[in-house]
Protein backbone atom coordinates (compact mmCIF):
# COMPACT_ATOMS: atom_id res chain seq x y z
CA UNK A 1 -5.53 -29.78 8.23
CA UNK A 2 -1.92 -28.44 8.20
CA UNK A 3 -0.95 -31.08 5.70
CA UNK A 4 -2.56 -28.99 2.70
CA UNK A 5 0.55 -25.83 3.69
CA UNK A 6 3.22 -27.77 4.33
CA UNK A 7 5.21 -26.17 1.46
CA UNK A 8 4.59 -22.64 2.26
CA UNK A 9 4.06 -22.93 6.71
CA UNK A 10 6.63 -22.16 9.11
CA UNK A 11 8.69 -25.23 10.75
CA UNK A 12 7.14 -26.58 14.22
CA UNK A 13 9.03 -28.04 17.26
CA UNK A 14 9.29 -31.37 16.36
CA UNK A 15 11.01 -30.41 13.05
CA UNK A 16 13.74 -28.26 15.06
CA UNK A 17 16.54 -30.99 15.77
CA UNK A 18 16.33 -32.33 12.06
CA UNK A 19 16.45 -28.69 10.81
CA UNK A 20 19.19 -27.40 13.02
CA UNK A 21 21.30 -31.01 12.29
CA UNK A 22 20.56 -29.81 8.39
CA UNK A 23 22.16 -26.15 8.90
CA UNK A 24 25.23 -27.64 11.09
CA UNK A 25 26.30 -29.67 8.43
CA UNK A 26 25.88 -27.41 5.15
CA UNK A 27 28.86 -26.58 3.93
CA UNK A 28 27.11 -22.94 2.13
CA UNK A 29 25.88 -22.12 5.24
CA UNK A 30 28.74 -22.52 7.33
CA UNK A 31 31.27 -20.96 4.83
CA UNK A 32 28.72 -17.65 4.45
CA UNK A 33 28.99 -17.54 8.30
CA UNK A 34 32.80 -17.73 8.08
CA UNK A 35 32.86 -15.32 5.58
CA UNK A 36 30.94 -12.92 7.37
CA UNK A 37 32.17 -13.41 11.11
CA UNK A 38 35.60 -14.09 10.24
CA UNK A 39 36.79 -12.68 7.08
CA UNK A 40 40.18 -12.85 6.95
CA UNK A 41 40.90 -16.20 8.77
CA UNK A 42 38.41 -17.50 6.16
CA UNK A 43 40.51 -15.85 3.43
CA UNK A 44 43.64 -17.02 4.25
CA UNK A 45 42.55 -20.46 6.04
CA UNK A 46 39.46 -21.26 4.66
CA UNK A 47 38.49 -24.63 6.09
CA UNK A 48 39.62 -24.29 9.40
CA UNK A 49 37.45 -21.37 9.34
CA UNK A 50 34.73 -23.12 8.81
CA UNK A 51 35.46 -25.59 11.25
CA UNK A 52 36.05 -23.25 14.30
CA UNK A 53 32.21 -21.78 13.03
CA UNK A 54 30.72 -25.29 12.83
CA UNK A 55 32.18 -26.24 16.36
CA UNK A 56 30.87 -22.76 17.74
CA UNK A 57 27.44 -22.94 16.17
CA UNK A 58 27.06 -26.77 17.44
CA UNK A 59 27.75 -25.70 20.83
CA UNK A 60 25.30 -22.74 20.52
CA UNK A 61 22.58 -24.93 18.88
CA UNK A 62 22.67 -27.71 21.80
CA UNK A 63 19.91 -25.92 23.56
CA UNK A 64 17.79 -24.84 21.11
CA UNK A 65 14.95 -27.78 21.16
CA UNK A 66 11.73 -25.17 20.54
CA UNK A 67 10.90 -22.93 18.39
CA UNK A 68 10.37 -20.58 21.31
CA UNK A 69 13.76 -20.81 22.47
CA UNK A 70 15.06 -20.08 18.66
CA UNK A 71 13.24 -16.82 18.88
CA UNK A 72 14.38 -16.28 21.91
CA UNK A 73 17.64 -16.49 20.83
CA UNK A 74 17.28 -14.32 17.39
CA UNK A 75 15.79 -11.64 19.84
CA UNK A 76 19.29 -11.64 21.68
CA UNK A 77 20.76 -11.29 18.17
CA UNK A 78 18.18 -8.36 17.22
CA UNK A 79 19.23 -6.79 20.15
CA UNK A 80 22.59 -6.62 19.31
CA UNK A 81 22.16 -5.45 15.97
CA UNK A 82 20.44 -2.41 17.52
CA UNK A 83 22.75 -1.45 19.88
CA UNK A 84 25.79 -1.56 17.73
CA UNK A 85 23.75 0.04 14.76
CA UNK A 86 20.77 2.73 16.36
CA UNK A 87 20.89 5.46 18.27
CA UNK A 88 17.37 4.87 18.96
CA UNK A 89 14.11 2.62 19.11
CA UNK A 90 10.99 4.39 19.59
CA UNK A 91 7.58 2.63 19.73
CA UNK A 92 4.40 3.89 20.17
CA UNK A 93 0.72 2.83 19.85
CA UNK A 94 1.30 -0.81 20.70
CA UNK A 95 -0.98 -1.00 23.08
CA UNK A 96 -3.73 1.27 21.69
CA UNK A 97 -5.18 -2.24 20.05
CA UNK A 98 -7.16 -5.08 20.98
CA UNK A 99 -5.04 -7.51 23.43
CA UNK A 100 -7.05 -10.45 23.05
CA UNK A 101 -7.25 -10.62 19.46
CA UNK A 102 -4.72 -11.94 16.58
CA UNK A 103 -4.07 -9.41 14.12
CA UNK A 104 -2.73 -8.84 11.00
CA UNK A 105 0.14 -6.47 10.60
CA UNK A 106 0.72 -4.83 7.55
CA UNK A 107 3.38 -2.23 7.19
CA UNK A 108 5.52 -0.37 4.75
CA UNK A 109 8.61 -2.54 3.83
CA UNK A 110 11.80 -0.22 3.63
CA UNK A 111 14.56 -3.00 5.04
CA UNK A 112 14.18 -6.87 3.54
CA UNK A 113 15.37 -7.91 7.29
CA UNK A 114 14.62 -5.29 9.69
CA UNK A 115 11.48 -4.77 9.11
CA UNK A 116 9.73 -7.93 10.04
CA UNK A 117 12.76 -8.58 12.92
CA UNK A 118 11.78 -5.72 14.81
CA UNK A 119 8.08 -6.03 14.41
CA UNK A 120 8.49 -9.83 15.83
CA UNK A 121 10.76 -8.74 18.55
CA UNK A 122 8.24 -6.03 19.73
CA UNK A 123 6.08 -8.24 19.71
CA UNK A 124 7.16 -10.86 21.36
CA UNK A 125 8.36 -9.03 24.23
CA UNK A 126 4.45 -7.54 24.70
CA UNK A 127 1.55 -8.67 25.44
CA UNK A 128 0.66 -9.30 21.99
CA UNK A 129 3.02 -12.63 21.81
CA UNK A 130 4.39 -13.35 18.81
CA UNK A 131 3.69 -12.95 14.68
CA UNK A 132 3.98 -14.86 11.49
CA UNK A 133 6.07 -13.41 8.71
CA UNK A 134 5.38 -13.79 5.08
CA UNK A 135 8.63 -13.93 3.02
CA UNK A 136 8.71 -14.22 -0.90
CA UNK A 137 10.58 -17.31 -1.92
CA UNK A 138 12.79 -14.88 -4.31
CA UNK A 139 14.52 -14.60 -1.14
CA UNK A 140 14.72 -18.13 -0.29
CA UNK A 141 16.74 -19.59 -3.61
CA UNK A 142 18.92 -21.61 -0.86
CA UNK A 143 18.00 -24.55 1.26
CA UNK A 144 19.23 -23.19 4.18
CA UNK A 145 17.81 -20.08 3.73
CA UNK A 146 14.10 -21.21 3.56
CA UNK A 147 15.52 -23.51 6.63
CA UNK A 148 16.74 -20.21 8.93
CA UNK A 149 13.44 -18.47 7.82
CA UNK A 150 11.01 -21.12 8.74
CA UNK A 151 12.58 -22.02 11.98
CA UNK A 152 11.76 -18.22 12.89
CA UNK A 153 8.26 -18.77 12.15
CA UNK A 154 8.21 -17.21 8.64
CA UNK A 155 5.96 -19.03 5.85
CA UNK A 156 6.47 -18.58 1.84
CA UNK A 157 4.91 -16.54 -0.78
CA UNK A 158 5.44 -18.30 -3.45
CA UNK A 159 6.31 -15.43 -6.36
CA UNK A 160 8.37 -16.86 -8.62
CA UNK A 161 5.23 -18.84 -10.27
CA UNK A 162 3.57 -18.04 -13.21
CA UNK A 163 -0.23 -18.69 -14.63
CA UNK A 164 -2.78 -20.94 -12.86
CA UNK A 165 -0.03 -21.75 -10.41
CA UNK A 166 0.03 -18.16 -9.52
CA UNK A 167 -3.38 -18.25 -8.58
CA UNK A 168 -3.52 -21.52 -6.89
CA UNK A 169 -0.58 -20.20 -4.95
CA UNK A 170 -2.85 -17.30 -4.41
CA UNK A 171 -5.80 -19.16 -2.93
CA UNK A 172 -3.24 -21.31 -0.68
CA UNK A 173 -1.92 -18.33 0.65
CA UNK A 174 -5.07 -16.45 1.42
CA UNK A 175 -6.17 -20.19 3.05
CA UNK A 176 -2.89 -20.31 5.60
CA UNK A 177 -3.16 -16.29 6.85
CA UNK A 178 -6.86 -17.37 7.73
CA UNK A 179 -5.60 -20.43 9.21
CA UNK A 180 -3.03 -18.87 11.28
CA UNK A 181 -5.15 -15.98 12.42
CA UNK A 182 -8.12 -18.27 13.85
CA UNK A 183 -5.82 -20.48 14.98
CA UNK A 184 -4.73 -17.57 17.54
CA UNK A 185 -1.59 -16.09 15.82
CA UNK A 186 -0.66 -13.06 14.83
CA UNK A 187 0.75 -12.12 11.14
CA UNK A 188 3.14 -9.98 9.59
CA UNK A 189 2.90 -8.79 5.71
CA UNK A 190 4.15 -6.47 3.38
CA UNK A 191 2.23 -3.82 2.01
CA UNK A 192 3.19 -4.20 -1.75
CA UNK A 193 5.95 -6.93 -3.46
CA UNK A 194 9.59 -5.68 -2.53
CA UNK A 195 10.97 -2.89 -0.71
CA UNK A 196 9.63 0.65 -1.48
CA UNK A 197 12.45 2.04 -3.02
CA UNK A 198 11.80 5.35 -3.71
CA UNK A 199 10.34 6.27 -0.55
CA UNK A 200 6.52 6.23 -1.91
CA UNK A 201 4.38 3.52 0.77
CA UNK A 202 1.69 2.42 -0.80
CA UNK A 203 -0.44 -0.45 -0.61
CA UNK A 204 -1.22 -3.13 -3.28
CA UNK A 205 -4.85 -3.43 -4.02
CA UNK A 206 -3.99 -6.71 -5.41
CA UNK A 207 -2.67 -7.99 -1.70
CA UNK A 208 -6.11 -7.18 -0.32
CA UNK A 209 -7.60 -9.28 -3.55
CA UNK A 210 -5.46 -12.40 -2.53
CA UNK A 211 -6.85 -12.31 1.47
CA UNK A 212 -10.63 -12.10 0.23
CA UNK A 213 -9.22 -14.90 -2.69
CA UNK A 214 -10.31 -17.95 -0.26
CA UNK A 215 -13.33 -16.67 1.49
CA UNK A 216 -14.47 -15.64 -1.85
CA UNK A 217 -14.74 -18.92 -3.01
CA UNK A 218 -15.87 -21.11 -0.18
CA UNK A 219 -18.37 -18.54 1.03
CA UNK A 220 -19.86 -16.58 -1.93
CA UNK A 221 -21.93 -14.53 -0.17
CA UNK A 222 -18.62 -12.84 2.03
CA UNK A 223 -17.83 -9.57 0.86
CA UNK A 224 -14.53 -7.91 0.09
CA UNK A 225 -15.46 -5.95 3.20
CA UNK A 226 -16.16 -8.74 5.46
CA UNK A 227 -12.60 -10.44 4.73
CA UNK A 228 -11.18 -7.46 5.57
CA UNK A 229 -12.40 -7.02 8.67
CA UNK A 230 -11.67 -10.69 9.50
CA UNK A 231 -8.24 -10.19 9.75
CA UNK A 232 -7.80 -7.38 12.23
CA UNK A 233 -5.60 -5.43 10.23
CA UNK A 234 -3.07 -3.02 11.74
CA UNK A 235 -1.44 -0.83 9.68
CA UNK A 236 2.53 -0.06 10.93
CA UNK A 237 4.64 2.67 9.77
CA UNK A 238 8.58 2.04 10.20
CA UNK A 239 10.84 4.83 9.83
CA UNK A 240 14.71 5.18 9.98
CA UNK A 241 16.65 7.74 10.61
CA UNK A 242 19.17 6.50 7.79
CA UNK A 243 19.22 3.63 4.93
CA UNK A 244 22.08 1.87 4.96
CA UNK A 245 20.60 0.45 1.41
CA UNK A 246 19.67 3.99 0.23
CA UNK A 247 22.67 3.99 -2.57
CA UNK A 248 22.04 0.60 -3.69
CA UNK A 249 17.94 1.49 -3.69
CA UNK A 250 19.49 4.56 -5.50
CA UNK A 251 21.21 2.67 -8.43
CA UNK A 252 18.42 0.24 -9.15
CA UNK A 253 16.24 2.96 -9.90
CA UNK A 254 19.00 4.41 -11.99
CA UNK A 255 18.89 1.97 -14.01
CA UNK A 256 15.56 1.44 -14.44
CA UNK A 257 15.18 4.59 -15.72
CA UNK A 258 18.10 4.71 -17.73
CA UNK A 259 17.89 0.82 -19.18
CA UNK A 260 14.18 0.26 -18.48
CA UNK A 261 14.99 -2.82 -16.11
CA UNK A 262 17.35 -3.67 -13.22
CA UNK A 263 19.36 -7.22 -13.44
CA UNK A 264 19.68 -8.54 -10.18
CA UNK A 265 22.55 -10.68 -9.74
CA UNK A 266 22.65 -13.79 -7.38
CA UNK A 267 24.12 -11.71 -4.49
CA UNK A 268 21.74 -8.60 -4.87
CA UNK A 269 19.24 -9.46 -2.02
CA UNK A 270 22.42 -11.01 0.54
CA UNK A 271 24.45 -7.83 0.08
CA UNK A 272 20.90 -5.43 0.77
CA UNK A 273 20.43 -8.02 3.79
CA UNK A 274 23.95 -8.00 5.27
CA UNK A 275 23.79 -3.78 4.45
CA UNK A 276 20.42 -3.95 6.28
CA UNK A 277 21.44 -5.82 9.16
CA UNK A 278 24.95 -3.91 9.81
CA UNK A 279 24.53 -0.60 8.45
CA UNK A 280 23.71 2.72 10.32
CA UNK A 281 20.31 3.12 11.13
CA UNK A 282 20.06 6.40 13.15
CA UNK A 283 17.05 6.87 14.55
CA UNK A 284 14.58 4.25 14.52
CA UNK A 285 10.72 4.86 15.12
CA UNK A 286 7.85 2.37 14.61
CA UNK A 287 3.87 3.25 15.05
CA UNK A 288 1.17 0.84 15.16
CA UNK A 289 -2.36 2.47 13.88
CA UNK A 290 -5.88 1.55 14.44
CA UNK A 291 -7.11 -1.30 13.29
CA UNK A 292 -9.00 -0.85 9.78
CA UNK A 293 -12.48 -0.90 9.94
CA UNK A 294 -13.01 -1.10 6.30
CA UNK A 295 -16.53 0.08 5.18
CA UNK A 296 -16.81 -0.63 1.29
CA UNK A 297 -15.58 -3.55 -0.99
CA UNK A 298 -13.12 -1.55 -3.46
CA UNK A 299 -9.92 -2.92 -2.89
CA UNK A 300 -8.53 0.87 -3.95
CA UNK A 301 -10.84 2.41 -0.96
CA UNK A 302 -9.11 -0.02 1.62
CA UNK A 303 -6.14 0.59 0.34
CA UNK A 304 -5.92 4.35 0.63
CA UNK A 305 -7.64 3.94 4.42
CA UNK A 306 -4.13 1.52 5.21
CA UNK A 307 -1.81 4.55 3.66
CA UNK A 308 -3.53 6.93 5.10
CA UNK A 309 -2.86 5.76 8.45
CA UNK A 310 1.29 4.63 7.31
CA UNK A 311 1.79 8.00 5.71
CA UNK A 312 0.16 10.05 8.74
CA UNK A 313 1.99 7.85 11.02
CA UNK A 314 5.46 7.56 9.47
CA UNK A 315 8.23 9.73 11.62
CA UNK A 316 9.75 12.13 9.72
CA UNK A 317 13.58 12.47 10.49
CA UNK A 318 15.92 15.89 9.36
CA UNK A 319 17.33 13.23 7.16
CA UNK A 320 13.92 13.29 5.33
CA UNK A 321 13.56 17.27 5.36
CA UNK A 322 17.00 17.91 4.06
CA UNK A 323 16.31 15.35 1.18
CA UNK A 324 13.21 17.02 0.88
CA UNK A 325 14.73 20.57 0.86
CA UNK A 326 17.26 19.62 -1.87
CA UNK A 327 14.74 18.21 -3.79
CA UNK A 328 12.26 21.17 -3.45
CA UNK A 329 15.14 23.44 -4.79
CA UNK A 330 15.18 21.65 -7.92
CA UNK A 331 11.29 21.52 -8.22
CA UNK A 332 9.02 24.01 -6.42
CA UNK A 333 6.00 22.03 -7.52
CA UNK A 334 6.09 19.19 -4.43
CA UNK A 335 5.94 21.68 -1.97
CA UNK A 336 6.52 24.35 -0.26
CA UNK A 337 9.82 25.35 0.84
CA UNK A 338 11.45 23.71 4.03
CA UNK A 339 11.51 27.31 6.53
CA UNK A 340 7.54 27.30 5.44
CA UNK A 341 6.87 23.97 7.06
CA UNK A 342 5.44 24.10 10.78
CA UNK A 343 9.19 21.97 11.93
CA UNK A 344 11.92 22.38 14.39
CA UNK A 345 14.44 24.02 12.49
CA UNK A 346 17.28 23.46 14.80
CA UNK A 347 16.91 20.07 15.29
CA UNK A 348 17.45 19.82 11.73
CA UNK A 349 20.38 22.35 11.42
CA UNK A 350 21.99 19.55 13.82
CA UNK A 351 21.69 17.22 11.90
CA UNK A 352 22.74 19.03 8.36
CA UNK A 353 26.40 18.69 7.81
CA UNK A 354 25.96 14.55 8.86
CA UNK A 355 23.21 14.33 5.44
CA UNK A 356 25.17 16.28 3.53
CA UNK A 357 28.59 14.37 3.88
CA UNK A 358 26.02 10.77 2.90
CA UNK A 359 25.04 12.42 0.02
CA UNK A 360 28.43 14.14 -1.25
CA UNK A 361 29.55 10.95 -0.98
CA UNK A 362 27.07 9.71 -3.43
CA UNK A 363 27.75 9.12 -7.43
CA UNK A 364 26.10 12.59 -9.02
CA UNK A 365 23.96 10.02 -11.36
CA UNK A 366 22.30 8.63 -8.47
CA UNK A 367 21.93 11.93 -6.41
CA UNK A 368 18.60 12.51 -7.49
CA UNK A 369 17.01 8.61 -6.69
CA UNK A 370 19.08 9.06 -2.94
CA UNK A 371 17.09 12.18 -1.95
CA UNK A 372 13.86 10.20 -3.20
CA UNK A 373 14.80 7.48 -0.80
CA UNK A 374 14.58 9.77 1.84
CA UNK A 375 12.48 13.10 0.58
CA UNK A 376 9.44 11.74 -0.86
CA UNK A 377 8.44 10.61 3.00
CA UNK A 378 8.10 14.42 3.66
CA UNK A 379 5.98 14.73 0.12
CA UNK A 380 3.75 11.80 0.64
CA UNK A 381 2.82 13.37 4.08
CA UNK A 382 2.20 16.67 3.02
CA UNK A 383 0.05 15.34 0.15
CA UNK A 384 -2.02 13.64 2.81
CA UNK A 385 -2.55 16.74 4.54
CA UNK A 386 -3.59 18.67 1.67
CA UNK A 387 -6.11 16.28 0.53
CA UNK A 388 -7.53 16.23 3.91
């Protein structure tokens, strides 16, 4: 049965020692290691560098024979990355779902790493064991890339085809998030294709057209509806405090409005990765929502009931309401003005001169994309609440 995904599934224990033996010995792997651990013996000494990194990671990798201890191990890393980069990690409504059930999470996507890390972490350390994340193979243009992500149970949306191979990938794709969720495993997605730049979540009708994609066609008679519900979809809101990739989000939309498209160059998506990973975060606050009950077969319906419940839920920070108040100043017409909205005023005033010295330090062009990064959160809410 599995043979039919073995392009797009994640790796399984008895393909850990050939995979780890692959990433020990290539060269582009190690010297991106070097380069980021140790970044100025690697600039002076290069391949001793690398060879103090190979020795280290072979010693590290000797007891990794599992893909559970490989996890295990990346939640000791996530860890890390959290203490040395939060202030915070707050969590609430994981257990306000079925325990006995897979599910499929799908959440707004504001980090290209963080996101799905500290949904799997969270995860794994409840009672809800561990989740499958789906990763677009634009980010996976290296071997060992595809090799890291599929040892940590990710599987591949293939994007970068065109066509009838688009929708073949499609229907494959629909098949294996069918397969892994009656197969007992949870399931991590996206919400739309890349990272919501501008701070607006919403969901793609067209992802909700690719899950009903394979029930569609070997069960005619199974509505949108019914595919829907088959999954057990929770919807997740992740919110941080501050985006260490809110400048760069800021200059792609820049230029997209200035030049009509953004060239990406071949280090775009490792430098918003390494920012991700390293940056300040501030803050960090994740909500899981009720699972989606969905009641009609417009993919536009089901998709407003998952924003709905990622807009309501999403934690606003005083980052948000001071992007929001600038932003207001300029433009009465999102809202009313910040000392009208029920908040706590102080905690904001705390909080003040730390936003404004992020965004003084911004280019003036981009001013305007940076507050949408982090204002539109407070719009998007108070739009919900208004149409409600």
């Amino acid at each position: 049965m599995l043979n039919k995904f073995d392009d797009i599934r994640p790796y399984n224990d008895a393909e850990v020692p050939s995979v780890l033996g692959r990433l020990v010995h290539n060269d582009e792997f190690l010297t991106g290691i070097a380069r980021f651990r140790r970044p100025n013996l690697n600039k002076a000494l290069p391949n001793i560098s690398k060879k103090l990194v190979k020795q280290k990671l072979k010693k590290k990798l000797s007891n990794i024979n599992t893909i559970d201890q490989l996890q295990k191990a990346v939640g000791e890393y996530v860890e890390k990355i959290l203490s040395s980069t939060a202030t915070s990690l707050k969590v609430e409504g994981l257990h306000d779902f079925a325990q006995d059930t897979p599910h499929l999470f799908i959440s707004n996507h504001r980090d290209i790493v963080m996101d799905p890390a500290l949904i799997g972490y969270l995860l794994r350390n409840s009672v809800h064991g561990t989740v499958q994340i789906a990763i677009g193979d634009n980010l996976l243009k290296k071997d060992y890339i595809s090799d890291l992500m599929r040892l940590n149970k990710s599987f591949i949306v293939k994007r970068s085809v065109q066509g009838r191979e688009k929708l073949l990938a499609s229907k494959q794709l629909s098949e294996y998030i069918y397969h892994a969720i009656d197969n007992g495993s949870n399931v991590w997605i996206a919400q739309r294709e890349g990272r919501a730049k501008n701070g607006i979540d919403k969901t793609d009708p067209a992802l909700l057209k690719m899950f009903h994609l394979s029930n569609r066609d070997a069960s005619p008679a199974m509505t949108m509806k019914d595919s829907i519900n088959r999954l057990g979809i929770i919807p997740v809101s992740i919110s941080y405090e501050y985006d260490p990739c809110a400048v760069m989000k800021a200059r792609e939309l820049y230029e997209i409005e200035k030049n009509g498209f953004f060239e990406k160059d071949e280090n775009s998506d490792f430098l918003s990765i390494s920012a991700g990973l390293n940056g300040e975060k501030g803050n960090i606050v994740l909500q899981f929502g009720r699972e989606i009950k969905a009641d009609d077969d417009d993919p536009v319906t089901i998709a407003q009931q998952i924003d709905a419940q990622i807009v309501c839920n999403y934690h606003l920070h005083p980052s948000n309401y001071l992007a929001y108040e600038k932003m207001q100043a300029n433009d009465s017409s999102i809202g009313p003005k910040l000392s009208d909205l029920d908040v706590d005023m102080q905690e904001i005033e705390n909080k003040r001169d730390i936003f404004n010295e992020k965004y003084n330090e911004v280019e003036d062009e981009l001013k305007p994309y940076f507050l949408m990064t982090y204002g539109n959160p407070v719009v998007n809410k108070l739009k919900l609440e208004t149409a409600e």
